[in-house]
C-alpha atoms as a PDB file:
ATOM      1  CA  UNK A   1       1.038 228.078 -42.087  1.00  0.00           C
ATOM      2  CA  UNK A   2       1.192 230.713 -39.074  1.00  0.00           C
ATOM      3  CA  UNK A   3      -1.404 230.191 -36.056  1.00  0.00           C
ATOM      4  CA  UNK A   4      -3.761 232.563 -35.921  1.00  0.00           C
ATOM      5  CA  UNK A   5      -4.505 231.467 -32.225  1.00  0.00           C
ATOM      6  CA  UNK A   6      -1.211 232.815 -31.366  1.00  0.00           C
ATOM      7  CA  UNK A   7      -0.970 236.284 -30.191  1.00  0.00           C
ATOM      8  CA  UNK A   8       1.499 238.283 -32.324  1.00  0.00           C
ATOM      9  CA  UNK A   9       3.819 241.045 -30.978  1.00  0.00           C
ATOM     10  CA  UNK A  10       6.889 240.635 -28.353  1.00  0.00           C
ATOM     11  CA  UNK A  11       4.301 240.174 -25.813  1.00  0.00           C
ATOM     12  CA  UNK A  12       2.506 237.623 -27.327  1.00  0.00           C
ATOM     13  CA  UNK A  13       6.133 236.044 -28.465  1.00  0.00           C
ATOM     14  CA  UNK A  14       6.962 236.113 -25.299  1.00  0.00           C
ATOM     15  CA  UNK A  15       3.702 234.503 -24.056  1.00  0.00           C
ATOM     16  CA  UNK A  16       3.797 231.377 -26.225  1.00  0.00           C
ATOM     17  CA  UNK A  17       7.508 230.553 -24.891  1.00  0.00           C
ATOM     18  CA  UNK A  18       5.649 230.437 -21.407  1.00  0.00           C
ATOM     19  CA  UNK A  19       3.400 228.093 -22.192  1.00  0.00           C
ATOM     20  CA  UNK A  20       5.407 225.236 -22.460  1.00  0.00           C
ATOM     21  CA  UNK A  21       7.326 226.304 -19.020  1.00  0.00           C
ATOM     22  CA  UNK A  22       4.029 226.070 -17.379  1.00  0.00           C
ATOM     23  CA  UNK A  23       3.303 222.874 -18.973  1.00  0.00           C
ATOM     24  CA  UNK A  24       5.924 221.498 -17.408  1.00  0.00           C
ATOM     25  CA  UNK A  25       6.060 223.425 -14.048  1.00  0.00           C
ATOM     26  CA  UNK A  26       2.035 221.857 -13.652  1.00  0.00           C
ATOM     27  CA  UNK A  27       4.228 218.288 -13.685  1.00  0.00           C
ATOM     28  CA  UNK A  28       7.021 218.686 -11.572  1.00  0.00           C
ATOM     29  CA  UNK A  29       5.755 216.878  -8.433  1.00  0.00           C
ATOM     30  CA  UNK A  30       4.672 213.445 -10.453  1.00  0.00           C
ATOM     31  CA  UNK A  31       7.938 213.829 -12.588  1.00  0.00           C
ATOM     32  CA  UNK A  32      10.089 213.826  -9.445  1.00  0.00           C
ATOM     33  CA  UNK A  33       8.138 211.075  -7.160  1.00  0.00           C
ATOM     34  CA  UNK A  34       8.441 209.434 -10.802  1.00  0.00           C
ATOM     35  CA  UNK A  35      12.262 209.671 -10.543  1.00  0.00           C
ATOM     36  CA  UNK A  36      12.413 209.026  -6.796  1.00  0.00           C
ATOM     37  CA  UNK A  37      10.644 205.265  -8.079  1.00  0.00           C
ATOM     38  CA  UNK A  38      12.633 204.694 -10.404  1.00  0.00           C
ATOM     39  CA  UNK A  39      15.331 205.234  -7.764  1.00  0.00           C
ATOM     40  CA  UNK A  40      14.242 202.804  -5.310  1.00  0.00           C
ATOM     41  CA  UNK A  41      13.125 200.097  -8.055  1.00  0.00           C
ATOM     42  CA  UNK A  42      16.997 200.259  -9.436  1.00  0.00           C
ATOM     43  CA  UNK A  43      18.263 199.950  -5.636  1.00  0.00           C
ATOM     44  CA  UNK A  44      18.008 203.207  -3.891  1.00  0.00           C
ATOM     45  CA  UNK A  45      16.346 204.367  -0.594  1.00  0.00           C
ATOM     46  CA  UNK A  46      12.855 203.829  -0.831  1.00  0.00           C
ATOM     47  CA  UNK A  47      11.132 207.051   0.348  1.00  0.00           C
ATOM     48  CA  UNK A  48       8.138 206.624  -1.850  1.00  0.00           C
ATOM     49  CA  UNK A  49       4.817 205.072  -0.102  1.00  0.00           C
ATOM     50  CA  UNK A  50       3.666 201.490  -1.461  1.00  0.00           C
ATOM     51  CA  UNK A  51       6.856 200.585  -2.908  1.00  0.00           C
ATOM     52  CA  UNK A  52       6.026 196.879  -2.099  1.00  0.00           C
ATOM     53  CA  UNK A  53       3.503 196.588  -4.399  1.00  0.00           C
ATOM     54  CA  UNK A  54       6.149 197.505  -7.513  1.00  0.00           C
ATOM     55  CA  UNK A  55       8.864 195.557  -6.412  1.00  0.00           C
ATOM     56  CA  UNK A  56       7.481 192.166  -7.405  1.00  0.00           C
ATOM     57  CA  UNK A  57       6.865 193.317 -10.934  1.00  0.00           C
ATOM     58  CA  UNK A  58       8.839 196.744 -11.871  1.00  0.00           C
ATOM     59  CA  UNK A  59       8.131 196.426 -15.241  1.00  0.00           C
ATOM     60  CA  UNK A  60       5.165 198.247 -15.813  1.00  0.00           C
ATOM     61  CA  UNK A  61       5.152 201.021 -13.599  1.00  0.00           C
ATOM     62  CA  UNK A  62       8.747 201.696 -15.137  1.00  0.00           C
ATOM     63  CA  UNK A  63       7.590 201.674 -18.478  1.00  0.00           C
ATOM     64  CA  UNK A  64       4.956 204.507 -17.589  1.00  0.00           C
ATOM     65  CA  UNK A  65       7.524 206.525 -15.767  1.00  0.00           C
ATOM     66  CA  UNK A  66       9.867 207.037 -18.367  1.00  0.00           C
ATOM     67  CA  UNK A  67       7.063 206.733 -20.898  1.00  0.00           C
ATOM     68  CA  UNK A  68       5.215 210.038 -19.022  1.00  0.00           C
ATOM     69  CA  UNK A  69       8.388 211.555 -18.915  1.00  0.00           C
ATOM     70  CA  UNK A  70       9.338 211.934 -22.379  1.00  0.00           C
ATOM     71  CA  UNK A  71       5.212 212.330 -23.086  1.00  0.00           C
ATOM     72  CA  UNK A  72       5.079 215.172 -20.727  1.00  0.00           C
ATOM     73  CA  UNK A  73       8.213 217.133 -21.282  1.00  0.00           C
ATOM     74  CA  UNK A  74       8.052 216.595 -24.952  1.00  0.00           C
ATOM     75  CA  UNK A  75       4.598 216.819 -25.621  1.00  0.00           C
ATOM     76  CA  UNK A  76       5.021 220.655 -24.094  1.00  0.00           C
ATOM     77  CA  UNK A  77       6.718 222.049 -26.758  1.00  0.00           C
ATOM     78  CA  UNK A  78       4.456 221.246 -29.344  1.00  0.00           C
ATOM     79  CA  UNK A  79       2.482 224.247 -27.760  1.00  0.00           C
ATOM     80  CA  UNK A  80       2.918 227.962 -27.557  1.00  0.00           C
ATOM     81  CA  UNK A  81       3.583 229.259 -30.743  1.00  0.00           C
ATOM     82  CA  UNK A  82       4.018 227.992 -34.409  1.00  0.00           C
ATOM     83  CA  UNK A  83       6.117 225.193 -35.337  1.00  0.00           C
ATOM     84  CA  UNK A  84       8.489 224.043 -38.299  1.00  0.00           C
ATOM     85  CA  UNK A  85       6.365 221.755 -39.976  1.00  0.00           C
ATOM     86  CA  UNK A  86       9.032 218.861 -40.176  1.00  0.00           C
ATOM     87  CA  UNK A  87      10.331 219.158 -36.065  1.00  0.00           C
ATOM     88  CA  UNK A  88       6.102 219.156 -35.827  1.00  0.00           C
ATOM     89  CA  UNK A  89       6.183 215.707 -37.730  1.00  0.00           C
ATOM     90  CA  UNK A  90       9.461 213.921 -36.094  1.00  0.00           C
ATOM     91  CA  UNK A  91       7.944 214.758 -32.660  1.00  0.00           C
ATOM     92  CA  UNK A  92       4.827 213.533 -33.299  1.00  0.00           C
ATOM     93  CA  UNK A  93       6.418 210.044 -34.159  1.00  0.00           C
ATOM     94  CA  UNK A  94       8.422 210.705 -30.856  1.00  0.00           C
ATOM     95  CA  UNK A  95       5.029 211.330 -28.804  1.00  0.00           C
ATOM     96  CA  UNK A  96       2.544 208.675 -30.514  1.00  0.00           C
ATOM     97  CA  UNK A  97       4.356 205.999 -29.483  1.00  0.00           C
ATOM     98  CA  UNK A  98       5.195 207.370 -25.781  1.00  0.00           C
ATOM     99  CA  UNK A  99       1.892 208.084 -24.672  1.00  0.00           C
ATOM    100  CA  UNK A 100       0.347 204.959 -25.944  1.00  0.00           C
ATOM    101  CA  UNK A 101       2.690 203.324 -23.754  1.00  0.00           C
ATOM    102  CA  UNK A 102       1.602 205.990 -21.176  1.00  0.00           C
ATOM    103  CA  UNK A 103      -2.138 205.012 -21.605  1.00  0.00           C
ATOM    104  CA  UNK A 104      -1.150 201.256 -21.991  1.00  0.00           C
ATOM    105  CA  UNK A 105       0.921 200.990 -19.222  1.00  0.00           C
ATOM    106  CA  UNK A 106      -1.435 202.932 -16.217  1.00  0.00           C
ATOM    107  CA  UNK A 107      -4.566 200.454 -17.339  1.00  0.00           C
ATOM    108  CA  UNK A 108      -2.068 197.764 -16.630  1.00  0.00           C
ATOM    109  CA  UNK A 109      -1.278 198.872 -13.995  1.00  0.00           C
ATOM    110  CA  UNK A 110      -4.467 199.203 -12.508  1.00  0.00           C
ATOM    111  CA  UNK A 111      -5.182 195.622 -13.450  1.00  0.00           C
ATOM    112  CA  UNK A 112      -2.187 194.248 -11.816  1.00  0.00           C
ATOM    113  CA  UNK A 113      -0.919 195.475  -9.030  1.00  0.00           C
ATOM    114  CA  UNK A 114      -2.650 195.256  -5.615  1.00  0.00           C
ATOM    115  CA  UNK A 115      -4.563 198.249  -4.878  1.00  0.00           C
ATOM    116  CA  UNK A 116      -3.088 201.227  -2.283  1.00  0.00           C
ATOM    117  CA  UNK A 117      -4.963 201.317   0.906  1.00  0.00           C
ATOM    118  CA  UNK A 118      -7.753 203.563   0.334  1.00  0.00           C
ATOM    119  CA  UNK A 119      -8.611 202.915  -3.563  1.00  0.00           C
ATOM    120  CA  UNK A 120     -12.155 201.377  -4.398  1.00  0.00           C
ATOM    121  CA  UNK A 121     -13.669 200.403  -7.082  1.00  0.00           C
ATOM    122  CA  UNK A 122     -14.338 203.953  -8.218  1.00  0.00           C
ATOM    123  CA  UNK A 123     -10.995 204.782  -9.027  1.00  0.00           C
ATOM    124  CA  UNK A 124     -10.059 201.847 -10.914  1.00  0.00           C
ATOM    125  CA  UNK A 125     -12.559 202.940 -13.187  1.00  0.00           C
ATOM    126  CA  UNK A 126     -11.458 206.449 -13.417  1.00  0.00           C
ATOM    127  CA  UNK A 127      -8.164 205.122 -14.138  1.00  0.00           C
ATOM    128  CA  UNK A 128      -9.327 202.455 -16.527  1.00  0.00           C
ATOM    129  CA  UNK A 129     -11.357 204.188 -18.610  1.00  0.00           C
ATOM    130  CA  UNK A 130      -9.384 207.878 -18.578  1.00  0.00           C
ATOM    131  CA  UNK A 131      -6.941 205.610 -19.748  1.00  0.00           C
ATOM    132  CA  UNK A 132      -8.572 203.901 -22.766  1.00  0.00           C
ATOM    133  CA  UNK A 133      -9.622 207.582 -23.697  1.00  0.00           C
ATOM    134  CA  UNK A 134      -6.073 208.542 -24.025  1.00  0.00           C
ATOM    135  CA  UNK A 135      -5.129 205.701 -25.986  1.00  0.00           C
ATOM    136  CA  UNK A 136      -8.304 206.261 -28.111  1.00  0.00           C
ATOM    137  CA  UNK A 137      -7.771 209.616 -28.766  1.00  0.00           C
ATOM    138  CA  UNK A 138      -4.211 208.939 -29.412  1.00  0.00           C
ATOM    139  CA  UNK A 139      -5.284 206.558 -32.304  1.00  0.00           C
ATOM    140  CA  UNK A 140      -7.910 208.961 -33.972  1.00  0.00           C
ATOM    141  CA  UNK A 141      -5.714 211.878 -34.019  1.00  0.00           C
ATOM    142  CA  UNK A 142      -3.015 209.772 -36.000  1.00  0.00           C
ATOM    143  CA  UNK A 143      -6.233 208.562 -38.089  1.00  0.00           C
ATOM    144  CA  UNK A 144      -7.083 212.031 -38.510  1.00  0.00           C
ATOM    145  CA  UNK A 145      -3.315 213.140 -39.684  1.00  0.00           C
ATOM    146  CA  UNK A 146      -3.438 210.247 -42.255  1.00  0.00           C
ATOM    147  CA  UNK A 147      -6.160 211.569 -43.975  1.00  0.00           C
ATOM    148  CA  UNK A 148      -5.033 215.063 -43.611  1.00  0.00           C
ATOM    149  CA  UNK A 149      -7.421 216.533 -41.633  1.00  0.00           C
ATOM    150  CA  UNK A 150      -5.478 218.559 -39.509  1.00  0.00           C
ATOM    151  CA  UNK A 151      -8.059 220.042 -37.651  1.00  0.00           C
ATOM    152  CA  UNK A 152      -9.512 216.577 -36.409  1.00  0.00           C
ATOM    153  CA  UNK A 153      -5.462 215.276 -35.461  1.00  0.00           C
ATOM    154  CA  UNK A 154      -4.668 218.777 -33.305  1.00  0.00           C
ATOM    155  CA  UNK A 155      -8.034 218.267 -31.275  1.00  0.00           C
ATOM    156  CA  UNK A 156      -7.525 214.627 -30.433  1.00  0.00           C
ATOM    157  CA  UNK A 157      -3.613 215.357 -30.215  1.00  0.00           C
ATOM    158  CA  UNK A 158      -4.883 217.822 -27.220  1.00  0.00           C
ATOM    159  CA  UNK A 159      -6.975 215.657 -25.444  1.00  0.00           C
ATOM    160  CA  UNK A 160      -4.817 213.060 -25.297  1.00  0.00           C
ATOM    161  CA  UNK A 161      -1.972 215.184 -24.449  1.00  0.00           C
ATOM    162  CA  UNK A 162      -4.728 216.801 -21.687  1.00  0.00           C
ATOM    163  CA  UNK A 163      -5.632 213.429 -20.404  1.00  0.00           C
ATOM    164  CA  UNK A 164      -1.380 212.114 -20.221  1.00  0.00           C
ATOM    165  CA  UNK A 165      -1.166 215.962 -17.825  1.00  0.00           C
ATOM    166  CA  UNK A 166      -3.792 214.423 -15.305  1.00  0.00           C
ATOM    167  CA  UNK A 167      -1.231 213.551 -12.541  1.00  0.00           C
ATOM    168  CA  UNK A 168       0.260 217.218 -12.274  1.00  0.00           C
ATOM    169  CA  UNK A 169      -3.426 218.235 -12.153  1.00  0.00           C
ATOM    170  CA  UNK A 170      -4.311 215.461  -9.659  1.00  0.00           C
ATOM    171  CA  UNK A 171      -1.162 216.534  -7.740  1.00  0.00           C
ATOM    172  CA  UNK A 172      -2.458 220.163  -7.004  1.00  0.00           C
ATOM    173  CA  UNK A 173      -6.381 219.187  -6.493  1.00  0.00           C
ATOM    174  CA  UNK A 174      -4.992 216.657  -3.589  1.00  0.00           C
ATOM    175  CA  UNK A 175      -2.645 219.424  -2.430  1.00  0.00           C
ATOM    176  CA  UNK A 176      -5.282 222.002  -2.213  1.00  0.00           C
ATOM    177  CA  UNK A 177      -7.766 219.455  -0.590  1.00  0.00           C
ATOM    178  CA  UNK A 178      -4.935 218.237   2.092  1.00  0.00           C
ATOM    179  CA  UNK A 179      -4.081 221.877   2.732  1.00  0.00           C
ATOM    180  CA  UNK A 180      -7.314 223.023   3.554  1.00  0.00           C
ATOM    181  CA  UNK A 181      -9.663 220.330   4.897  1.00  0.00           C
ATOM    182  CA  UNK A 182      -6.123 218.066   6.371  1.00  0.00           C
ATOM    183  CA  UNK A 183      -5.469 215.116   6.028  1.00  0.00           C
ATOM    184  CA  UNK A 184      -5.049 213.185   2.953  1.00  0.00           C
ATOM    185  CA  UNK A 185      -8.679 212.047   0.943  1.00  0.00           C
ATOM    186  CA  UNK A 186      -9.368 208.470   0.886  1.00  0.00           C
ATOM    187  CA  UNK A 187     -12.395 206.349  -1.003  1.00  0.00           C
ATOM    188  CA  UNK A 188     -14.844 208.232  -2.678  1.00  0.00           C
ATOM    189  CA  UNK A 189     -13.275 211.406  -1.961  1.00  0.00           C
ATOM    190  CA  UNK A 190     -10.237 210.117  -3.229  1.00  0.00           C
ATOM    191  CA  UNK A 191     -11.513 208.755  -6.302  1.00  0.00           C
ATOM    192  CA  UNK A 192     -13.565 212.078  -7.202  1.00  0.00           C
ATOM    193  CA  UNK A 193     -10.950 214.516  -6.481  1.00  0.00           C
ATOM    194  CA  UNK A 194      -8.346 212.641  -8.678  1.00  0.00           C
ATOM    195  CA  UNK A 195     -11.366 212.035 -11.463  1.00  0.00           C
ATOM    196  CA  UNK A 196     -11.436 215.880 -11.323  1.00  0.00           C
ATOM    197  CA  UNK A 197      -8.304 216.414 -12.030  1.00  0.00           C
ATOM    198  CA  UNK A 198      -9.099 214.358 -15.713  1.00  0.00           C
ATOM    199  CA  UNK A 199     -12.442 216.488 -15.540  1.00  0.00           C
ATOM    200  CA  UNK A 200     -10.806 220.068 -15.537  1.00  0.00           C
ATOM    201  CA  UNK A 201      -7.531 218.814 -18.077  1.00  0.00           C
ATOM    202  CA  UNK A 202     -10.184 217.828 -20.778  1.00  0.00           C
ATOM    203  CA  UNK A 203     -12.202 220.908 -19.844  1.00  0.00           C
ATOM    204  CA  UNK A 204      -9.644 223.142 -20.687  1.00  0.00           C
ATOM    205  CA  UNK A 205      -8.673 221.421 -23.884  1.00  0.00           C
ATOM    206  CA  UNK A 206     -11.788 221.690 -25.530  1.00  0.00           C
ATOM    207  CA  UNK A 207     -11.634 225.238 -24.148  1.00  0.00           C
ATOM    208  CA  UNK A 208      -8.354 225.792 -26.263  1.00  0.00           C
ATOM    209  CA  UNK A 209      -9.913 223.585 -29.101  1.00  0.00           C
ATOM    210  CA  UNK A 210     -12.767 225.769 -29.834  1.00  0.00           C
ATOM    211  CA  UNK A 211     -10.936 228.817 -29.594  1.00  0.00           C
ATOM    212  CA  UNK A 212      -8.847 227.237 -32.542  1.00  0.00           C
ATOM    213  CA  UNK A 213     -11.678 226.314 -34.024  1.00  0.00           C
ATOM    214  CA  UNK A 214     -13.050 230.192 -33.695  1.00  0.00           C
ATOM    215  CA  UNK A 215     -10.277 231.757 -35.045  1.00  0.00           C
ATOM    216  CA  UNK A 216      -9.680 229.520 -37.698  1.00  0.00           C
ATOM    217  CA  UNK A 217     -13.201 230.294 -38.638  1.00  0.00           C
ATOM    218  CA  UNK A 218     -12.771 234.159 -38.203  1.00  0.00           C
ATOM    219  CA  UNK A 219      -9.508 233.679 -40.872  1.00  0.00           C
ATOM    220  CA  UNK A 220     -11.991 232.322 -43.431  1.00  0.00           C
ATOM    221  CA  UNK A 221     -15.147 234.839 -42.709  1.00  0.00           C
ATOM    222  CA  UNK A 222     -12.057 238.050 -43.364  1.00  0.00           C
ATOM    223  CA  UNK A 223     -10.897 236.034 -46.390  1.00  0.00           C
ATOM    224  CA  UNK A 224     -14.348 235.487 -48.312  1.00  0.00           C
ATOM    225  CA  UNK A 225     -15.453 239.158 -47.459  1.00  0.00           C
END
């Protein structure tokens, strides 16, 4: 089955094999302070901030690493253009399990390690319940599958996959903020620019979910007429 949400043409061709690019590009910066961790936890030079508070216990915030890794780089190319149904399936049971442990592993996190100077009580909420959501939606879109309906699985699949995209979002809020009222956010401001950056991911999936939803519905209108 073809995806009507697709644009068809070389252009739009073209367009869908962006998508996942930009995916991607949107998580460079937490993908490589995720590598330059993972680095310092196995030994190397610490140049990452806090790395105190990880060393005592590396176990979870490795697990997300690698975990949002896979989830993120993955989880990209199950967008921008239609599929094979079967590579659809195996990387679904490739993605499931990674961001649960994504999900898992952040609200863990936040109830273990000491918190960075600068985080309230705000933020663990953000972090705890953005968190929950992922995993939630993570289990009702493979609820959804199971009972074949599709269109339930790919709108939970793309808030969950909206929600495991926060940091690269999060990454460019804090940039923009730093850049243009200096010096980096801390407390409340801290807390509400990084909710945002949950805010506007989910935003714009249920942006792209309803236009699935519309042009699904425009297929059926043309096919009854």
């Amino acid at each position: 089955m073809t995806q009507a949400s697709v644009p068809t043409g070389s252009a739009g061709r073209r367009a869908s094999r962006l998508v996942p690019v930009a995916l991607i590009a949107l998580s460079v910066v937490p993908l490589v302070a995720g590598a330059l961790r993972l680095s310092a936890l196995s030994g190397g030079p610490d140049v990452m901030p806090d790395g105190a508070r990880f060393a005592a216990m590396p176990v979870p915030v490795v697990a997300h690493i690698i975990a949002a890794t896979g989830y993120t780089v993955l989880g990209a190319f199950q967008f921008g253009g239609s599929r094979p149904p079967a590579r659809h399936r195996l990387m679904g049971r490739i993605l499931l399990p990674l961001g649960l442990v994504v999900a898992l592993s952040g609200i863990w996190m936040t109830l273990s390690y000491p918190r960075q100077d600068g985080d309230g009580d705000l933020l663990a909420a953000f972090r705890l319940g953005f968190g929950s959501l992922m995993a939630a939606a993570l289990v009702l879109g493979l609820a959804a599958v199971l009972r074949r309906r599709y269109a339930r699985h790919r709108a939970w699949m793309i808030r969950a996959y909206a929600l495991g995209l926060g940091a690269g979002s999060q990454a460019l809020i804090l940039g923009l903020w730093t850049g243009t009222a200096g010096g980096d956010p801390t407390g409340t401001t801290r807390a509400l620019l990084l909710g945002a950056g949950w805010a506007v991911n989910l935003a714009v999936a249920e942006a792209l979910i309803r236009r699935g939803t519309g042009h699904r519905g425009q297929r059926l209108t043309r096919s009854v007429s």
